[in-house]
Protein backbone atom coordinates (compact mmCIF):
# COMPACT_ATOMS: atom_id res chain seq x y z
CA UNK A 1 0.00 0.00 0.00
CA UNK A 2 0.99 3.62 -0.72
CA UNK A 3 1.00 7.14 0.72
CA UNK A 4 -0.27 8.92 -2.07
CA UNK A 5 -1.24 12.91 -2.19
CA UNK A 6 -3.73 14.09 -4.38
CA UNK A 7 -4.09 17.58 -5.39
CA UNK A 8 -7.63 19.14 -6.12
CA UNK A 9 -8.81 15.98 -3.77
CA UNK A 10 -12.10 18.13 -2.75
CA UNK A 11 -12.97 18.59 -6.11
CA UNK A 12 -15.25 16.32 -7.68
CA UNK A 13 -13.05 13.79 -9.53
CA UNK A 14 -10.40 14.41 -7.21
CA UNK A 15 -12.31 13.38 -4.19
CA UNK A 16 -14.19 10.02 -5.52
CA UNK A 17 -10.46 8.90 -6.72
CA UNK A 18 -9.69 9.57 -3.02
CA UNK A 19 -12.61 7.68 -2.27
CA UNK A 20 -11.68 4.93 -4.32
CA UNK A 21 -7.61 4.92 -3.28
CA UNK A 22 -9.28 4.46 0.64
CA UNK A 23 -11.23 1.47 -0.44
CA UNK A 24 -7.80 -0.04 -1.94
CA UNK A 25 -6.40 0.80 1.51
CA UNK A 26 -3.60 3.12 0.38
CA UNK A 27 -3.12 6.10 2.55
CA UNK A 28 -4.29 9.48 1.05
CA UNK A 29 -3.48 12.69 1.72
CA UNK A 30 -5.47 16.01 -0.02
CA UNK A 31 -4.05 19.20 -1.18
CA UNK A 32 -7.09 21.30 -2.10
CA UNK A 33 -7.26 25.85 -1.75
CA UNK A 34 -11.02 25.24 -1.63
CA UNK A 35 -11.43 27.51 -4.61
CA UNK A 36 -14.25 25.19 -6.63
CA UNK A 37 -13.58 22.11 -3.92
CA UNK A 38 -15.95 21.65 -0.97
CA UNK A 39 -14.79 20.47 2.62
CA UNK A 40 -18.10 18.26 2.28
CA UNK A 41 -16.28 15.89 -0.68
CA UNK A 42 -13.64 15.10 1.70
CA UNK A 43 -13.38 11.62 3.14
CA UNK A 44 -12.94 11.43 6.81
CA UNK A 45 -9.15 9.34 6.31
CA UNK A 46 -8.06 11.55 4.28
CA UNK A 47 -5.78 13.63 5.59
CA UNK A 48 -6.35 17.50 4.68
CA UNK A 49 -4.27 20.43 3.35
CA UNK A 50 -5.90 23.38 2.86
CA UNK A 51 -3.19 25.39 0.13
CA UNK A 52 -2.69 26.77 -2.95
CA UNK A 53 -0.30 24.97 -5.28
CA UNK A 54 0.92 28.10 -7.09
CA UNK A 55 2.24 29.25 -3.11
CA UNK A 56 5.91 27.00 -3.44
CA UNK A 57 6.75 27.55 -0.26
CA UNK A 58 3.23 26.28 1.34
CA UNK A 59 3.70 23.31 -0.89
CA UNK A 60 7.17 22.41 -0.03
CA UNK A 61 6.03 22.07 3.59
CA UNK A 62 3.70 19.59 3.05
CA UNK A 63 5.97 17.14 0.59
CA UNK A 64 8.37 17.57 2.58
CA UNK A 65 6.34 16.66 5.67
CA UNK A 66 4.66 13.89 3.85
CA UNK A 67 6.96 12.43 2.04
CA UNK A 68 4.38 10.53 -0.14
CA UNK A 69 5.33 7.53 -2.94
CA UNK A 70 2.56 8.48 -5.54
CA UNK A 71 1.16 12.27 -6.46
CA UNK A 72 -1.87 12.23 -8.36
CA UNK A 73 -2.43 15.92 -9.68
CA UNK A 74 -5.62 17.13 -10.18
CA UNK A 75 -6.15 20.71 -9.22
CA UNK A 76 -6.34 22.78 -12.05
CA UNK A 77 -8.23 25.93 -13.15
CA UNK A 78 -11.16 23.89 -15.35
CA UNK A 79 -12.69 26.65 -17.10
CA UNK A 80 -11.78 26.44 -21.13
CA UNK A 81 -13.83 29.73 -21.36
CA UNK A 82 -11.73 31.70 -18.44
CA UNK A 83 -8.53 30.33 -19.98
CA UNK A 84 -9.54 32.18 -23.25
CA UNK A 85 -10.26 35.48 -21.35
CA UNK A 86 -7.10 35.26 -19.15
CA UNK A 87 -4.55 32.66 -20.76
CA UNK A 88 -1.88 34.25 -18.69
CA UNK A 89 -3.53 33.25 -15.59
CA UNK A 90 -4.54 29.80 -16.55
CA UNK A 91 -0.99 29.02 -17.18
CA UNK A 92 -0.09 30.94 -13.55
CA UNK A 93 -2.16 28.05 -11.85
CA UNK A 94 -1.86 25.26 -14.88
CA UNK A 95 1.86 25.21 -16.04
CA UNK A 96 3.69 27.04 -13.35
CA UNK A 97 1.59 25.10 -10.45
CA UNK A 98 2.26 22.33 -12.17
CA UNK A 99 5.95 22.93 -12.74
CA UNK A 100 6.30 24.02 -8.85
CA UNK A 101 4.40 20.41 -8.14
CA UNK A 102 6.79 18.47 -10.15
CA UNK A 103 10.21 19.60 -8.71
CA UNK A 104 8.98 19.03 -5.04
CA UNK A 105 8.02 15.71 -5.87
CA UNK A 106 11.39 15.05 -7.58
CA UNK A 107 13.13 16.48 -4.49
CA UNK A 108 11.64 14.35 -1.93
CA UNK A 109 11.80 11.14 -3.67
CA UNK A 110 8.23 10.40 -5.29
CA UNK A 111 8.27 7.74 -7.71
CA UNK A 112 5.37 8.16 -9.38
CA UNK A 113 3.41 11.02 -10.82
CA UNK A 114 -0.48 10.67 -12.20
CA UNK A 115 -1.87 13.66 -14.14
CA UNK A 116 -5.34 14.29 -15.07
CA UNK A 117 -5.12 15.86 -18.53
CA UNK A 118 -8.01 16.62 -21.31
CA UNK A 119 -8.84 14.16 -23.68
CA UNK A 120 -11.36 16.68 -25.23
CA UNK A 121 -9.65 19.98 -25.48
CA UNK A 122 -6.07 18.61 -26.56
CA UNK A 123 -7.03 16.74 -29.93
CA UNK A 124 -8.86 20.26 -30.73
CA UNK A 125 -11.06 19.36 -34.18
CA UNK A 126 -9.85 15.62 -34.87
CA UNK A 127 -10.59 14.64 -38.12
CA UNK A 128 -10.04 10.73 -36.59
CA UNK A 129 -12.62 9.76 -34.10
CA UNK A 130 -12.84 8.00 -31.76
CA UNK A 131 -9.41 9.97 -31.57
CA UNK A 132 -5.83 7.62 -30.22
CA UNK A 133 -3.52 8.82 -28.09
CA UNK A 134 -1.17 9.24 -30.93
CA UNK A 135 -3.60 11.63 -33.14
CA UNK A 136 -1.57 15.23 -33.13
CA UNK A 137 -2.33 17.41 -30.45
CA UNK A 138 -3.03 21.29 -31.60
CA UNK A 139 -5.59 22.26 -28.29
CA UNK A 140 -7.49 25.25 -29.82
CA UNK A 141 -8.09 26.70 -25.90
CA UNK A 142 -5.19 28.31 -23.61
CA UNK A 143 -6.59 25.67 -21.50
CA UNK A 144 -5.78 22.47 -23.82
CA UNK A 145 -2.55 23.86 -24.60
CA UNK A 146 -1.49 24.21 -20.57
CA UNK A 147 -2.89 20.85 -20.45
CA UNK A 148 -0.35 19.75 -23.38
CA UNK A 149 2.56 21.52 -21.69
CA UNK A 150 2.32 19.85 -18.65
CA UNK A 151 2.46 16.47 -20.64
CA UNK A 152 5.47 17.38 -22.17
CA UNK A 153 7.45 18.64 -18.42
CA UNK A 154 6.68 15.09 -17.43
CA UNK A 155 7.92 13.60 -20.24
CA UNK A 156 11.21 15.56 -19.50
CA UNK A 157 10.98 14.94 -15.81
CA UNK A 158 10.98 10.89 -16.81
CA UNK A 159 13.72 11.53 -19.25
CA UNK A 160 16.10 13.78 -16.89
CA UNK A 161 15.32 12.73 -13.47
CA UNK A 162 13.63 9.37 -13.88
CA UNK A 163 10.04 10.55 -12.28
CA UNK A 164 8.17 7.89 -14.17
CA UNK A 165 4.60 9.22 -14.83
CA UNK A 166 1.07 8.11 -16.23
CA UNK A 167 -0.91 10.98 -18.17
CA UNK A 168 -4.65 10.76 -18.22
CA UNK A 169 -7.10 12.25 -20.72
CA UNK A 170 -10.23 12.19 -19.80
CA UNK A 171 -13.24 12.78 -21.92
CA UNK A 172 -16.26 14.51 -20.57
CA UNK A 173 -16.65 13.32 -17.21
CA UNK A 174 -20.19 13.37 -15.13
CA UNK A 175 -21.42 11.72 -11.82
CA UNK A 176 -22.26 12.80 -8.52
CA UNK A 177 -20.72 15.65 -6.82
CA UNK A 178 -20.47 17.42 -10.13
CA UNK A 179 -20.86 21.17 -9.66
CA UNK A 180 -23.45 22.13 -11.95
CA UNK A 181 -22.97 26.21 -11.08
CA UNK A 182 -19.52 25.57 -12.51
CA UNK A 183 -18.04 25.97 -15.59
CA UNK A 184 -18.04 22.40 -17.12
CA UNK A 185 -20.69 19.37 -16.69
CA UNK A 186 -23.68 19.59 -19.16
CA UNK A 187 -25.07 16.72 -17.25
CA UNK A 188 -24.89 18.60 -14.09
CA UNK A 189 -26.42 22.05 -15.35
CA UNK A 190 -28.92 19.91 -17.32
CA UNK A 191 -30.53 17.40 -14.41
CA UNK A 192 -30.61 20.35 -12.03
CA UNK A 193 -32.55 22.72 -14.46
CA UNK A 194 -34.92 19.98 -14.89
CA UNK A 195 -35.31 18.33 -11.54
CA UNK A 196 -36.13 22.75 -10.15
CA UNK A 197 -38.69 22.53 -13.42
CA UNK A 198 -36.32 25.42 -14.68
CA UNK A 199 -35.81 26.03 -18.67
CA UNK A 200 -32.78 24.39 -19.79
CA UNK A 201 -30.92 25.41 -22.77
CA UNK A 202 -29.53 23.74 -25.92
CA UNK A 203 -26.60 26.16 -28.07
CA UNK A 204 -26.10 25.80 -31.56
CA UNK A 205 -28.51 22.41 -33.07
CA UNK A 206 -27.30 20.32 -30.35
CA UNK A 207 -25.81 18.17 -32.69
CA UNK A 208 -21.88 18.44 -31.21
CA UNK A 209 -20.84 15.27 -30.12
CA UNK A 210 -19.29 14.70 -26.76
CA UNK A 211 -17.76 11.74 -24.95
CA UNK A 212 -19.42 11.00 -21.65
CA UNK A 213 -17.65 9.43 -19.15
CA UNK A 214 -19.03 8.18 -15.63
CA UNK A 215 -16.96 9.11 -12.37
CA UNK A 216 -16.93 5.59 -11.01
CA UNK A 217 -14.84 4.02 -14.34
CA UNK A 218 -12.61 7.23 -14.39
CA UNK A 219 -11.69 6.09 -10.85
CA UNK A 220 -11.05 2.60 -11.43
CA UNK A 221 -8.68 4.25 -14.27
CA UNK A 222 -6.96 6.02 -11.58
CA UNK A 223 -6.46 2.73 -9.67
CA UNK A 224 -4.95 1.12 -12.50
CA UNK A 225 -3.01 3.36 -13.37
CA UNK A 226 -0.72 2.82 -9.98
CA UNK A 227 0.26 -0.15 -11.36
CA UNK A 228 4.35 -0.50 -11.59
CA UNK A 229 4.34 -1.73 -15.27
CA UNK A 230 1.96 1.51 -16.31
CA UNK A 231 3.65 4.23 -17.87
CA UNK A 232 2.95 7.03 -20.21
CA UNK A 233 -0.24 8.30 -21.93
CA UNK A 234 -3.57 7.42 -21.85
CA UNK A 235 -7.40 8.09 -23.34
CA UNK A 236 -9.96 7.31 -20.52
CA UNK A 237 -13.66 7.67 -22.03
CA UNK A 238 -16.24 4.87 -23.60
CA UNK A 239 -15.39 5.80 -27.01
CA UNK A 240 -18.82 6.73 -28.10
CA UNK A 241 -19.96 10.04 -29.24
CA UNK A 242 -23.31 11.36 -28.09
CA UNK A 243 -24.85 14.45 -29.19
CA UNK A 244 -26.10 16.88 -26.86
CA UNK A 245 -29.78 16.48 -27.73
CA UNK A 246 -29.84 13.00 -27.23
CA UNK A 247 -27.95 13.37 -23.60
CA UNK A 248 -30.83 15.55 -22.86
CA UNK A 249 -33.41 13.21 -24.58
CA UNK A 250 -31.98 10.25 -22.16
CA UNK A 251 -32.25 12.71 -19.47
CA UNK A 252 -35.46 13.22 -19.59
CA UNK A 253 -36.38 9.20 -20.23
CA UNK A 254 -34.06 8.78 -17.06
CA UNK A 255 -36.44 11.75 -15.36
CA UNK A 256 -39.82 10.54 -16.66
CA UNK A 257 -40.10 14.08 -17.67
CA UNK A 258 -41.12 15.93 -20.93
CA UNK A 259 -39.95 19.07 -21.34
CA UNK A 260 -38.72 20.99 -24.84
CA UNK A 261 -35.66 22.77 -24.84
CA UNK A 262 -35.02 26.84 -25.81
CA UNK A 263 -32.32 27.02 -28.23
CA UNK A 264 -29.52 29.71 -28.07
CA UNK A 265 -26.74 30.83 -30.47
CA UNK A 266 -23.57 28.71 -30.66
CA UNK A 267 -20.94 29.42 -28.40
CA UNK A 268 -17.61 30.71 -30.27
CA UNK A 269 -15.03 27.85 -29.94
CA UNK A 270 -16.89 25.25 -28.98
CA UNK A 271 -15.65 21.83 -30.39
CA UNK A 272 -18.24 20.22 -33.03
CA UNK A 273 -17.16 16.68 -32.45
CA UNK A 274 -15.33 14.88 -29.82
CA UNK A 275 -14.90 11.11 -28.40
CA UNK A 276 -11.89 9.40 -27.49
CA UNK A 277 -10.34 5.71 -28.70
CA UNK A 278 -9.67 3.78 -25.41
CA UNK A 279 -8.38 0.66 -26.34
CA UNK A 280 -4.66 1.56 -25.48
CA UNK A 281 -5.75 2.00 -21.71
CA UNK A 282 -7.77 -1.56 -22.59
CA UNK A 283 -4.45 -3.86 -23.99
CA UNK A 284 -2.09 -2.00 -21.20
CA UNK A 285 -4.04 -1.30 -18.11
CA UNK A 286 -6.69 -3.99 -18.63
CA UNK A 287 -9.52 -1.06 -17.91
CA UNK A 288 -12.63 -0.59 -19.83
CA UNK A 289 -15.69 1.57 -18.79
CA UNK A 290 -18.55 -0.70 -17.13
CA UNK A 291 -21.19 1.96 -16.66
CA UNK A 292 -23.62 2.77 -19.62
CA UNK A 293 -24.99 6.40 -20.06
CA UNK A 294 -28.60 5.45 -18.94
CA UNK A 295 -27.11 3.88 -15.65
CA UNK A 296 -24.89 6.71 -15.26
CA UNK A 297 -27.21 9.12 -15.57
CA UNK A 298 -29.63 7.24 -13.44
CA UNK A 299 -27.32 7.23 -10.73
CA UNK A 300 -26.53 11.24 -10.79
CA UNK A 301 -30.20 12.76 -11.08
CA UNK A 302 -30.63 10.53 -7.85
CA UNK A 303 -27.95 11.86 -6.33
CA UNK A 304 -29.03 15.27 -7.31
CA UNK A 305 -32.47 14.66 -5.99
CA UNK A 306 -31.58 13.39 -3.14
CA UNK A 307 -29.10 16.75 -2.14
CA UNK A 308 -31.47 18.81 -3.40
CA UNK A 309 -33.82 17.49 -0.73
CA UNK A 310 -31.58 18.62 1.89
């Protein structure tokens, strides 16, 4: 079993994968600044570090006083549409966080690094899809391309200092805990709008295609991915494109609800199609999503209901 520290751990992937490293038994400690976590994701083992990773100094006095064998990295500004406003500041948090991340874990003897990267925004408009891992990467956001930097620091950390590392893109990821006043998470914004009988909203035809991925599989990728053989990069989605009018069509089959949808403009940069090929994290990690679109979205409108009856 290992002590393993996971950045952006209150956040919503960040905390089921701490969930799920708990039920493996490895010891987990969580570096979150609370900016879009919540104290209430938190599992009770985990041990808890409220800080900012761009603050070095803050950071180097928890690796140093944890010492721990695996760093899963997580935190991350999310928003593709802030990262277009202020690319300077999404690389402040993205790149140089990152970068201040990485040396502290080569200085104190990690020996593995996992990174949750984009498996949407850094393909930009794929002419191949499902898209490999191998498919060029020209991200069209400030967002995809910080994304795509970071990738290539931990190539050179592997290279130079022999920090072997595991890069994950995920594809559009949904579950409970999602925030649906946040930036990402159609799903989210969607089954809340719906379950407070609130007009949702559909931009452009609804005809982009998205990759939707459910929490519990991307976590089972993050458990596989600890694995001493497992190196480099890797798409984590189901492969399958859905458009956005059918998510909300299976939505509202899921919801036993009928309810039309107002149309609005397209938003500027927003990707037409999108869906990942996952058989590389298949043959080498031996994963495979297990949860189905109507199950996953079964499970999150209940957990949706259910919080909003508290």
């Amino acid at each position: 079993m290992a002590k393993i520290l996971i950045t952006g751990g209150a956040g919503f992937i960040g905390s089921h994968v701490a969930d799920g490293y708990l039920a493996c038994g490895h010891e987990v400690v969580v570096v979150d600044d609370l900016s879009t976590g919540h104290r209430r994701n938190l599992p009770d083992r985990a041990r808890f570090y409220e800080a900012d990773l761009t603050d070095g100094d803050e950071l180097a006095l928890i690796l140093q006083s944890e010492k721990p064998e695996i760093v899963n990295h997580h935190a991350a500004q999310k928003s593709v549409r802030m990262s277009v406003e202020d690319p300077a500041e999404d690389a402040r948090i993205n790149i140089i966080g990152s970068l201040r991340l990485l040396e502290l874990s080569r200085r104190v003897g990690v020996r593995k690094v996992l990174f949750s990267s984009t498996g949407g925004a850094i393909y930009g408009e794929a002419t191949q899809i499902p898209t490999p891992e191998e498919y060029p990467a020209w991200p069209v956001s400030p967002y995809g391309v910080a994304k795509l930097s970071v990738e290539h620091y931990l190539f050179y950390y592997a290279e130079q200092f022999g920090l072997p590392s595991v890069v994950l893109r995920y594809a559009n990821v949904y579950g409970p805990r999602q925030d649906p006043h946040g930036e990402a998470g159609v799903v989210a914004i969607f089954g809340e709008r719906l379950l407070a009988g609130q007009e949702t909203v559909i931009y452009g035809d609804g005809e982009q295609t998205r990759d939707y991925v459910y929490v519990a599989d991307l976590v089972r990728a993050n458990v596989a991915a600890l694995g001493d053989a497992v190196r480099g990069t890797f798409n984590i989605g189901t492969g399958v494109e859905t458009t956005v009018n059918e998510l909300y069509r299976q939505l509202l089959a899921v919801m036993g609800q009928e309810r039309p949808a107002r149309s609005a403009p397209p938003r500027a940069g927003e990707q037409r199609r999108s869906a990942v090929d996952i058989r590389k994290a298949a043959r080498e990690m031996d994963w495979r999503p297990e949860v189905t679109l109507r199950e996953g979205l079964a499970r999150t409108v209940a957990y949706f209901k259910q919080a909003m009856s508290h």
